[in-house]
Protein backbone atom coordinates (compact mmCIF):
# COMPACT_ATOMS: atom_id res chain seq x y z
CA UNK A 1 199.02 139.94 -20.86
CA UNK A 2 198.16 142.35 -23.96
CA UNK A 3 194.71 141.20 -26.02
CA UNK A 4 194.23 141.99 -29.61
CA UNK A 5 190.78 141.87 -28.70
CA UNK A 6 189.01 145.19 -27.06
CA UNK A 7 187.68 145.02 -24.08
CA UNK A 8 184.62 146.29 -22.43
CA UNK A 9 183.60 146.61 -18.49
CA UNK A 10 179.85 146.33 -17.46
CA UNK A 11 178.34 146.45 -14.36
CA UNK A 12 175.45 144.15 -13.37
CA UNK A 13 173.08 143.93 -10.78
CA UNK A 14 173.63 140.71 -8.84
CA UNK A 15 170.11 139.10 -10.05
CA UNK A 16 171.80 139.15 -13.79
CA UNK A 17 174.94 138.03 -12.55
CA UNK A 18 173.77 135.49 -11.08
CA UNK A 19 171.83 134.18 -13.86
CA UNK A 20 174.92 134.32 -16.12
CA UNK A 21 176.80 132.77 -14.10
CA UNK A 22 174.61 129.82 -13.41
CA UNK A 23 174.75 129.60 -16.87
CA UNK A 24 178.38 129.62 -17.46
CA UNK A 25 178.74 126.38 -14.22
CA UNK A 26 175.86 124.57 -16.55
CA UNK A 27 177.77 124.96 -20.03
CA UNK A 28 181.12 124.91 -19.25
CA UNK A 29 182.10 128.01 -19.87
CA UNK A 30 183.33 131.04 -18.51
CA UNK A 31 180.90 133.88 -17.52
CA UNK A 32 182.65 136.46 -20.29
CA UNK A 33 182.01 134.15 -22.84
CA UNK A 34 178.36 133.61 -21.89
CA UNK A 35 178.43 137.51 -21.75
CA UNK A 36 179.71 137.49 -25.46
CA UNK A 37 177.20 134.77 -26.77
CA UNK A 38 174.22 136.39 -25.09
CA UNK A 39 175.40 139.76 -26.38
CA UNK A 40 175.59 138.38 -30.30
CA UNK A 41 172.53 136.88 -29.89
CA UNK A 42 170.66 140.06 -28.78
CA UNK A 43 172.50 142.07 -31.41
CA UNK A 44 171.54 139.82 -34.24
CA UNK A 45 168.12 139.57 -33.06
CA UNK A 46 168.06 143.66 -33.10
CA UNK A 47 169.62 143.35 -36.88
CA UNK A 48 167.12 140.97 -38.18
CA UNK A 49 164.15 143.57 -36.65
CA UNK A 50 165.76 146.22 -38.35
CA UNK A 51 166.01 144.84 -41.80
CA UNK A 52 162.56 143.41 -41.49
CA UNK A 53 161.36 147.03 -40.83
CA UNK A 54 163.37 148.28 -43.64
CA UNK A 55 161.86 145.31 -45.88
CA UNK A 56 158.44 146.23 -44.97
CA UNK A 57 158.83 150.00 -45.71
CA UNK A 58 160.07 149.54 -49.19
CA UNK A 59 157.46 146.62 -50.18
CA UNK A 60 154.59 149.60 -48.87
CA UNK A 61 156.16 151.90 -51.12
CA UNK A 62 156.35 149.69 -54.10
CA UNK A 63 153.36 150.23 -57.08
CA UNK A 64 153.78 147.04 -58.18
CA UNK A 65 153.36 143.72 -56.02
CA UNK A 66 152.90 140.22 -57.34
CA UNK A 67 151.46 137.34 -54.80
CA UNK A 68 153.33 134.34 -54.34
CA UNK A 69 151.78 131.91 -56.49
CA UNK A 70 151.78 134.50 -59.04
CA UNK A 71 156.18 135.56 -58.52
CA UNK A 72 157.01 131.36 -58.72
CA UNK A 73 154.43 130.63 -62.12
């Protein structure tokens, strides 16, 4: 059956597999989707590291810096 949704093939080693699968029999839920959740959570863990580095590249380049207490007076 046709899938709007792309797909993508990945090849484990059997130590990972494993471990996903034991998750999916605990939750529920199919391995693929425990693939997909893990994945999403990995990817938005990488995003928030990225825009933190990003953050802390343009507060070192800024002249001007106010503490805390001072920003919410």
């Amino acid at each position: 059956m046709p899938t709007k949704n792309p797909r993508l093939n990945v090849v484990l080693d059997s130590e990972l597999y494993e471990v996903i699968e034991k998750i999916a029999k605990q939750e529920g839920k199919s391995m693929s989707v425990v693939a997909k959740e893990l994945m999403e959570n990995a990817l938005e863990k990488h995003e928030d590291m990225l825009l933190s580095e990003m953050a802390m590249k343009r507060e070192s380049r800024s002249k001007k810096t106010l503490s805390h207490v001072k920003a919410w007076k």
